[in-house]
Protein backbone atom coordinates (compact mmCIF):
# COMPACT_ATOMS: atom_id res chain seq x y z
CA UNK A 1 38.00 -0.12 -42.46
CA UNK A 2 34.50 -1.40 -42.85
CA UNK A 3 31.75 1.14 -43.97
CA UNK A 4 29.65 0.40 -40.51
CA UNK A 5 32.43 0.98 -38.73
CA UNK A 6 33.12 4.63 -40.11
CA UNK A 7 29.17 4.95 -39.29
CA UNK A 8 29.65 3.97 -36.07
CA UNK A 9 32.34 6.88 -35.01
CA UNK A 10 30.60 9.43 -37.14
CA UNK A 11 27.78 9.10 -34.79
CA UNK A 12 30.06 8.81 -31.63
CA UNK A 13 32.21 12.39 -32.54
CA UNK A 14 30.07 14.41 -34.36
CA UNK A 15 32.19 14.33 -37.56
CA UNK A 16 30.20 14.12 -40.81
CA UNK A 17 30.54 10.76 -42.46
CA UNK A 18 32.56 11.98 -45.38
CA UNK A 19 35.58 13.17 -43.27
CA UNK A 20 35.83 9.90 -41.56
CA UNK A 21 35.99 8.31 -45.31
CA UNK A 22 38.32 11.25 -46.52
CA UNK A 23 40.42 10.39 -42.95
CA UNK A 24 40.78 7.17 -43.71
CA UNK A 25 44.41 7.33 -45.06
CA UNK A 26 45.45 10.49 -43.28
CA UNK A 27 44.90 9.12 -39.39
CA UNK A 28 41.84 9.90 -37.19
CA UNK A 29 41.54 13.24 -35.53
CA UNK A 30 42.58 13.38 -32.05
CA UNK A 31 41.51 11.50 -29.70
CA UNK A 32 39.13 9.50 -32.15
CA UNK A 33 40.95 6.24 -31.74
CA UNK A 34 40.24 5.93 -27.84
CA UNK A 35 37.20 6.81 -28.17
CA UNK A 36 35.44 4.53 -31.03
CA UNK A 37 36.86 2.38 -28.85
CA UNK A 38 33.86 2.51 -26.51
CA UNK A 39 31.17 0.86 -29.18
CA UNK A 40 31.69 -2.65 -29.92
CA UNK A 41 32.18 -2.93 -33.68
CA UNK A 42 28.69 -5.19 -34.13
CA UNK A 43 27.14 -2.56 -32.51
CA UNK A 44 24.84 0.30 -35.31
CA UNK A 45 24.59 3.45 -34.12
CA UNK A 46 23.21 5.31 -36.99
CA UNK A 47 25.43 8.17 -38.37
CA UNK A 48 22.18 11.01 -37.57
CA UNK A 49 22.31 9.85 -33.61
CA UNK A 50 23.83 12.55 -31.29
CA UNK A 51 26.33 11.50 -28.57
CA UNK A 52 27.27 13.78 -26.15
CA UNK A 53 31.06 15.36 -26.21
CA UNK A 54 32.22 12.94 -23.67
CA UNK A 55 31.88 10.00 -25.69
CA UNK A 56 34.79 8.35 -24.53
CA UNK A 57 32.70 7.28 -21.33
CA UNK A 58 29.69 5.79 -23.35
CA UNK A 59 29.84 2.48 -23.81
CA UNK A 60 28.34 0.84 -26.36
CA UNK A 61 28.02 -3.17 -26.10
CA UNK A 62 28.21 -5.73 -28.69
CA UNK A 63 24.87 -5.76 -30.97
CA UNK A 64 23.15 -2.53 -29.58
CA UNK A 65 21.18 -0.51 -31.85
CA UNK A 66 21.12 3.01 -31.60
CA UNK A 67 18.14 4.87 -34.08
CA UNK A 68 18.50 8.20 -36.03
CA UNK A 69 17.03 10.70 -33.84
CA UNK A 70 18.49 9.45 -30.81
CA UNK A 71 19.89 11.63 -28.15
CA UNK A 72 22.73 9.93 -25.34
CA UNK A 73 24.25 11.60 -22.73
CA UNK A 74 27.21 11.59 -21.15
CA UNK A 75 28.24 8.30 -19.73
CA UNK A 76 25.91 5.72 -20.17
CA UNK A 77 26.18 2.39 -20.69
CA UNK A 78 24.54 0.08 -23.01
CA UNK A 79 24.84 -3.71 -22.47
CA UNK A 80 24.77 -6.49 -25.16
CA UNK A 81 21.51 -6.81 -27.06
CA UNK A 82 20.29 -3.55 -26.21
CA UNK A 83 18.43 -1.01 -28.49
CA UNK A 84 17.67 2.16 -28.43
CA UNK A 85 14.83 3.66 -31.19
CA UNK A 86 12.62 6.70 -32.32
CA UNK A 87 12.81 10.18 -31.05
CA UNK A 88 14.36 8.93 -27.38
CA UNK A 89 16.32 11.02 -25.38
CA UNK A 90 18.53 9.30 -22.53
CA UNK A 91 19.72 11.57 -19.65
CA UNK A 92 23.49 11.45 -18.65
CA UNK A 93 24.99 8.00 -16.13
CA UNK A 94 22.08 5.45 -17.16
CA UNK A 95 22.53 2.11 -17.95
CA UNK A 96 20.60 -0.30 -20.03
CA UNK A 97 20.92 -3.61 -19.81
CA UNK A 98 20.88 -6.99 -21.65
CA UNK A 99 17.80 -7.03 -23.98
CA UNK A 100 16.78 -3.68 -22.98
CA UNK A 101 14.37 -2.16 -25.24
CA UNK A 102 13.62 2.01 -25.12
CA UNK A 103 11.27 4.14 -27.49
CA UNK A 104 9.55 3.06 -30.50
CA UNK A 105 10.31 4.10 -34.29
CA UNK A 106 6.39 5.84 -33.69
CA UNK A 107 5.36 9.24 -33.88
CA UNK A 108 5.97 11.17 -30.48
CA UNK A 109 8.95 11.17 -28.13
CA UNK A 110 10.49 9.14 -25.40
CA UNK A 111 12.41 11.47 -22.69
CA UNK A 112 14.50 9.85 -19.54
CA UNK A 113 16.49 11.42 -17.47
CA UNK A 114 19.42 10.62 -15.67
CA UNK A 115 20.95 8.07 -13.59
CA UNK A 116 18.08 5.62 -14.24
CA UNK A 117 19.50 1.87 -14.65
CA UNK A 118 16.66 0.21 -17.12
CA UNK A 119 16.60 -3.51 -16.16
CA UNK A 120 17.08 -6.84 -18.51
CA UNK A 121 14.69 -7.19 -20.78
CA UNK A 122 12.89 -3.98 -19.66
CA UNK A 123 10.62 -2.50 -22.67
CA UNK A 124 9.57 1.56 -21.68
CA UNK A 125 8.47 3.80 -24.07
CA UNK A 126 6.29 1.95 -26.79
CA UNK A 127 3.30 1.94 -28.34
CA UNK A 128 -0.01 1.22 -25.65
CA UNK A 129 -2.23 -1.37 -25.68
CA UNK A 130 -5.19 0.58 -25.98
CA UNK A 131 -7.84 0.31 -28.29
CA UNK A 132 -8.61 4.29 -28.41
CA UNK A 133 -4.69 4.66 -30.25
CA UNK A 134 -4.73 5.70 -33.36
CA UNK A 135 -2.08 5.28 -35.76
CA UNK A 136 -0.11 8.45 -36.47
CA UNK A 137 -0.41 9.82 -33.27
CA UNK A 138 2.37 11.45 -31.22
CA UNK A 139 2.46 9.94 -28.26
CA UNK A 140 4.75 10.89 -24.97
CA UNK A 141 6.48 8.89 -22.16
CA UNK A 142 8.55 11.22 -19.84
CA UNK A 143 10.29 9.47 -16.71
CA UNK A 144 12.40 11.39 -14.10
CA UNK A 145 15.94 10.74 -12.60
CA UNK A 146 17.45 8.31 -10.28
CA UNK A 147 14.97 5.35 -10.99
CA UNK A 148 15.50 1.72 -10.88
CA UNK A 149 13.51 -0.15 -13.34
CA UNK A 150 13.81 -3.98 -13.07
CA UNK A 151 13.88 -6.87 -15.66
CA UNK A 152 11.21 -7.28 -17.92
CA UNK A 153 9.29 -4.20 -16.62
CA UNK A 154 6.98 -2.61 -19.28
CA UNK A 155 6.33 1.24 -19.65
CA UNK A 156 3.78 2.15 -22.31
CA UNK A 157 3.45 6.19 -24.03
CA UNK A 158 -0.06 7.51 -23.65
CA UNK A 159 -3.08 6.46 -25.76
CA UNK A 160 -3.41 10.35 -27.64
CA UNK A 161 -1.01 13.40 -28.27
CA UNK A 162 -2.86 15.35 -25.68
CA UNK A 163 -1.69 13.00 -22.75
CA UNK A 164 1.71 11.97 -21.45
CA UNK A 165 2.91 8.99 -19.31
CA UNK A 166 4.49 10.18 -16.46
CA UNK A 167 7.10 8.33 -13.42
CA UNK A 168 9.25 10.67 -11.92
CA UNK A 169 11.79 10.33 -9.72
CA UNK A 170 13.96 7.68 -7.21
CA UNK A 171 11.30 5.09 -7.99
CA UNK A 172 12.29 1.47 -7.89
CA UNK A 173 10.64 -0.68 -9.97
CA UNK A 174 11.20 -4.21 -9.52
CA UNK A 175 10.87 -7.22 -11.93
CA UNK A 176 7.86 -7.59 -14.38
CA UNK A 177 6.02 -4.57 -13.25
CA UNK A 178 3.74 -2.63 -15.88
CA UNK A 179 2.58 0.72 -16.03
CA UNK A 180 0.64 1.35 -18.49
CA UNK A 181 -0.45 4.05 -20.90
CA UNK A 182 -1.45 7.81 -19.44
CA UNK A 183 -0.57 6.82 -15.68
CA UNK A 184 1.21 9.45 -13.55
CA UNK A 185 3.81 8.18 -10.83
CA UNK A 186 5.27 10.54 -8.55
CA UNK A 187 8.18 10.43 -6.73
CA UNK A 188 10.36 7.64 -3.98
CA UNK A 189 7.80 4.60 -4.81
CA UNK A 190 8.60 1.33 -4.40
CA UNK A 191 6.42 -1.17 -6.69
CA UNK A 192 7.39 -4.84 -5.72
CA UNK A 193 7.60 -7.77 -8.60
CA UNK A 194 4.54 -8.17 -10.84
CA UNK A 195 2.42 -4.58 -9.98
CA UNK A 196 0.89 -3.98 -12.50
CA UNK A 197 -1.02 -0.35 -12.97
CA UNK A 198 -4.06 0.14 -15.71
CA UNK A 199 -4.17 3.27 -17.90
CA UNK A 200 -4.42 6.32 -15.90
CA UNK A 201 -4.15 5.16 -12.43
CA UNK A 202 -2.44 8.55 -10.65
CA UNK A 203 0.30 7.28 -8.06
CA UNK A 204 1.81 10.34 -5.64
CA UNK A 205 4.89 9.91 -3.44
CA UNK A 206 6.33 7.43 -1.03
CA UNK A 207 4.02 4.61 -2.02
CA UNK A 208 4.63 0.91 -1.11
CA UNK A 209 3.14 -1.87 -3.11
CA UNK A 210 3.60 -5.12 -2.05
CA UNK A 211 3.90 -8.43 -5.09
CA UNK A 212 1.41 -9.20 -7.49
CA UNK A 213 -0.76 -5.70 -6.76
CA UNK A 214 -3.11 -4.71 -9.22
CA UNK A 215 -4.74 -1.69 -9.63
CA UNK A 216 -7.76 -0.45 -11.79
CA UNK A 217 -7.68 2.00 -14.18
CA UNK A 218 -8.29 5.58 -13.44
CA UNK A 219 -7.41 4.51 -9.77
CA UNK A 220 -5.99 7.45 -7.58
CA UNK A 221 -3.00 6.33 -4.62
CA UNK A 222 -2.42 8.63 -2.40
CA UNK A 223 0.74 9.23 -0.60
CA UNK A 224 2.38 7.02 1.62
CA UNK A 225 0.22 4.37 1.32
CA UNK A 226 0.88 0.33 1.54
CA UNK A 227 -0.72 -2.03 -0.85
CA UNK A 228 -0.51 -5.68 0.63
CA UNK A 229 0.71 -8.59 -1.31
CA UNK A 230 -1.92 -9.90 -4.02
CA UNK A 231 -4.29 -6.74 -3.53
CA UNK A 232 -7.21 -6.14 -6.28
CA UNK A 233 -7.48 -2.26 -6.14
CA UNK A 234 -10.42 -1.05 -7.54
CA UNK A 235 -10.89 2.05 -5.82
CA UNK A 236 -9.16 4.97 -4.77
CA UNK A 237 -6.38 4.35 -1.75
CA UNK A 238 -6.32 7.52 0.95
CA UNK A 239 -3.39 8.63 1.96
CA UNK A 240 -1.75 6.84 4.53
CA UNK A 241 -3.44 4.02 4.75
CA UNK A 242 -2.87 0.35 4.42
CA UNK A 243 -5.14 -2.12 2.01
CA UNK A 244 -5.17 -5.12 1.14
CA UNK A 245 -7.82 -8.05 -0.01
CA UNK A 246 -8.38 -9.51 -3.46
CA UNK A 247 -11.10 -6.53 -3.24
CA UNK A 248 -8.65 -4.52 -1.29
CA UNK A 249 -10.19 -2.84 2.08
CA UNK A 250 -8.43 0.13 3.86
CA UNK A 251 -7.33 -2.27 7.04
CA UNK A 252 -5.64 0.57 8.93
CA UNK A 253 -2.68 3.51 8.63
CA UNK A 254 0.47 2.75 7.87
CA UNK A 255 2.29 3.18 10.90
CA UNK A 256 5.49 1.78 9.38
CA UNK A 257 5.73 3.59 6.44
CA UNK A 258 5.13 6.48 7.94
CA UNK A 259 7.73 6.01 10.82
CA UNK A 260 10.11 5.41 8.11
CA UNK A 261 9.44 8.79 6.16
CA UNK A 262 9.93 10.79 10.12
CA UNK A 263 6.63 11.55 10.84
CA UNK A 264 6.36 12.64 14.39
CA UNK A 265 4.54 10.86 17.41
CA UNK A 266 1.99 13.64 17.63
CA UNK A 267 1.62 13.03 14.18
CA UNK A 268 0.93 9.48 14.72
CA UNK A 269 -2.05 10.26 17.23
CA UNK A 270 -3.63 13.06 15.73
CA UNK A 271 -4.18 10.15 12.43
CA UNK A 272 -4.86 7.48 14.57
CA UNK A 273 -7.85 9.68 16.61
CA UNK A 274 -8.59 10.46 12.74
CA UNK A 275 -8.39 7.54 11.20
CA UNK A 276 -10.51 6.27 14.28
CA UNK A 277 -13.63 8.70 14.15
CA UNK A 278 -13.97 8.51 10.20
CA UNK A 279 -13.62 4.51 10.03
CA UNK A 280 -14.41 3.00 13.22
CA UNK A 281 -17.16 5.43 14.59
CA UNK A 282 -18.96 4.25 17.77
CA UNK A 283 -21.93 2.46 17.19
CA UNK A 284 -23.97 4.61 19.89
CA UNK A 285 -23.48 7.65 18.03
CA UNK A 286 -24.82 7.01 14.26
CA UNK A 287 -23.56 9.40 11.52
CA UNK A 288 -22.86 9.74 7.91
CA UNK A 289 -19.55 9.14 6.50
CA UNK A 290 -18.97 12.49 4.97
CA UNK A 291 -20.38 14.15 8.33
CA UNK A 292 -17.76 12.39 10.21
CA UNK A 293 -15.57 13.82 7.65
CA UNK A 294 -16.84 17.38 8.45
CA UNK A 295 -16.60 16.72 12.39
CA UNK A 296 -12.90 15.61 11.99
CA UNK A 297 -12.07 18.89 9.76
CA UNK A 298 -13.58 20.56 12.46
CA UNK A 299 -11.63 19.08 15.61
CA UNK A 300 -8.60 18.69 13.74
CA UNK A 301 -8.25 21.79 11.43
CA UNK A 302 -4.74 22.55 12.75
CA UNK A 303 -2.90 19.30 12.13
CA UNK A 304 -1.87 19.18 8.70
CA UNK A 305 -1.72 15.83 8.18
CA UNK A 306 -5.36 15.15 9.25
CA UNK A 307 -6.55 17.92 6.75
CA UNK A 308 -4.23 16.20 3.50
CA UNK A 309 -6.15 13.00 4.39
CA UNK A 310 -9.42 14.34 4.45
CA UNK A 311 -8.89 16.30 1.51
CA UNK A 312 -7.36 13.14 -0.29
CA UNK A 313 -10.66 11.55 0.77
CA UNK A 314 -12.96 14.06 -0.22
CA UNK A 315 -10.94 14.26 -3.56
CA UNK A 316 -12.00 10.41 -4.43
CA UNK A 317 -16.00 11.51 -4.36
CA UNK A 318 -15.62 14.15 -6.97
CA UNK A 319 -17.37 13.03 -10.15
CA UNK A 320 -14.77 11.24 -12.37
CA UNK A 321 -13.49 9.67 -9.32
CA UNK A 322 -14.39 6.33 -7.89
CA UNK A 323 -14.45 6.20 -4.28
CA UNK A 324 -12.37 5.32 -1.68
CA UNK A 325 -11.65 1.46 -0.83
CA UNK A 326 -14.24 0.13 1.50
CA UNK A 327 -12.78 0.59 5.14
CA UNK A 328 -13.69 -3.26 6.71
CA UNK A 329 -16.17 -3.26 8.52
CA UNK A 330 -17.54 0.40 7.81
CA UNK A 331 -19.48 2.10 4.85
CA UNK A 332 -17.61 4.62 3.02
CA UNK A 333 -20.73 6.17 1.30
């Protein structure tokens, strides 16, 4: 029996090294037969790498790499060519296909949880590309459960130990997306082929980007929100709203999207007589954006909806921020 093969199920069973090599002539213990079985003998998995007990559902493909302070769970699946590195732990039921490439043999940690299918080609959890790095430093990627993340997406860690990168959960994440180092995506997004996010752009729930979006760093998105096809975003996007432009403007709500997520008809009109005052306001009665802000609150205090736009609004004026996306036609100032 070749030495990388007794590596191989020392790091599938748990079983130091040097009972495997004193086993040789006296049989396997139970059960280990079936379940080396499950890594492809060009595959390394080094011997410090922890498997879960169920090893006989992982399946480890021909040439995969596994590192030393790897953690798998239960029943995932590695495909050919894949490779696994650094302090990385992988949740149980995900899959990584062809080419695959997770964590980074770097100071800090790469944690995913489960059921997340990582795409052809897909590289999440290196090092940034941001100037402000510095070598040595731990740096943190931490993604959630149930996410689909496309071929040759990119996922950076965060630029400094003090920072994490953050997607969380049923997020699908189609081909040749990036999200890059110290962002924060929330929850049920949908980023279409080729978005691409800067460092630190914040992305909440239920988003929609169409292809080719591009977004600004330190960009805010609020919830339920549509980015058209080929949008610039270098602002902050409102909830609810849809832009789009290659200097994307706020063109409207996002009736759709919001329909789909069962959001009620009164719903729908207390926005729309919203959405209406703050970004289309008669001509015959002049006022300041922020006092039609105030004058909404006012009318509308009740509906909740109304009040988590404004506030997402008001949010995008704080200092740090940068504004909301111009509305067309109308001043947001």
């Amino acid at each position: 029996m070749a030495f990388r093969t007794l590596r191989l199920l020392t790091a599938s069973n748990g079983v130091p090294f040097r009972s495997l090599q004193r086993g040789i002539h006296g049989g396997f213990p139970d059960g280990m037969r079936e379940e080396a079985s499950s890594i492809h003998p060009t595959a390394v998995v080094h011997p410090d790498a922890v498997l879960e007990k169920n090893v006989q559902h992982v399946s480890i493909g021909p040439f995969c790499t596994v590192g030393s302070a790897v953690k798998i769970g239960n029943s995932c699946q590695l495909h050919a060519g894949s490779h696994i590195m650094g302090d990385t732990e992988l949740g149980d039921n995900c899959i990584l296909q062809s080419g695959a490439i997770v964590g980074a043999d770097l100071p800090g940690q790469t944690v995913i949880g489960s059921n997340n299918l990582i795409g052809y080609h897909a590289v999440i959890g290196v090092k940034c590309q941001d100037l402000k790095y510095k070598a040595g430093d731990d740096c943190f990627l931490s993604i959630g459960d149930n996410n689909e993340i496309r071929e040759y997406t990119s996922i950076h860690r965060s630029s400094k130990s003090t920072d994490t990168t953050v997607v969380g959960s049923n997020n699908l994440i189609m081909g040749s997306c990036h999200i890059a180092h110290d962002c924060k995506v929330g929850d049920n997004n949908i980023f279409a082929n080729n978005t691409l996010l800067a460092g630190h752009v914040v992305v909440e729930d239920c988003t929609h980007t169409a292809g080719a979006t591009v977004i600004h760093q330190f960009c805010h998105i609020g919830s339920h929100s549509f980015m058209g096809g080929g949008s610039v975003i270098s602002q902050d996007v409102p909830k609810y709203v849809m832009v789009s432009g290659e200097r994307a403007e706020i063109r409207g709500l996002n009736f759709e999207g919001l329909r789909r997520h069962g959001f009620s008809s009164a719903e729908f009109r207390s926005m729309r007589k919203a959405y209406q005052k703050i970004f289309m306001p008669s001509d015959t009665i002049p006022s300041s954006f922020m006092d039609r802000l105030c004058e909404v609150e006012q009318e509308l205090a009740e509906v909740a909806v109304v009040c988590s736009m404004i506030n997402s609004i008001r949010d995008s004026f704080q200092a740090g921020r940068r504004g909301i996306c111009k509305a067309r036609y109308v001043t947001c100032s």
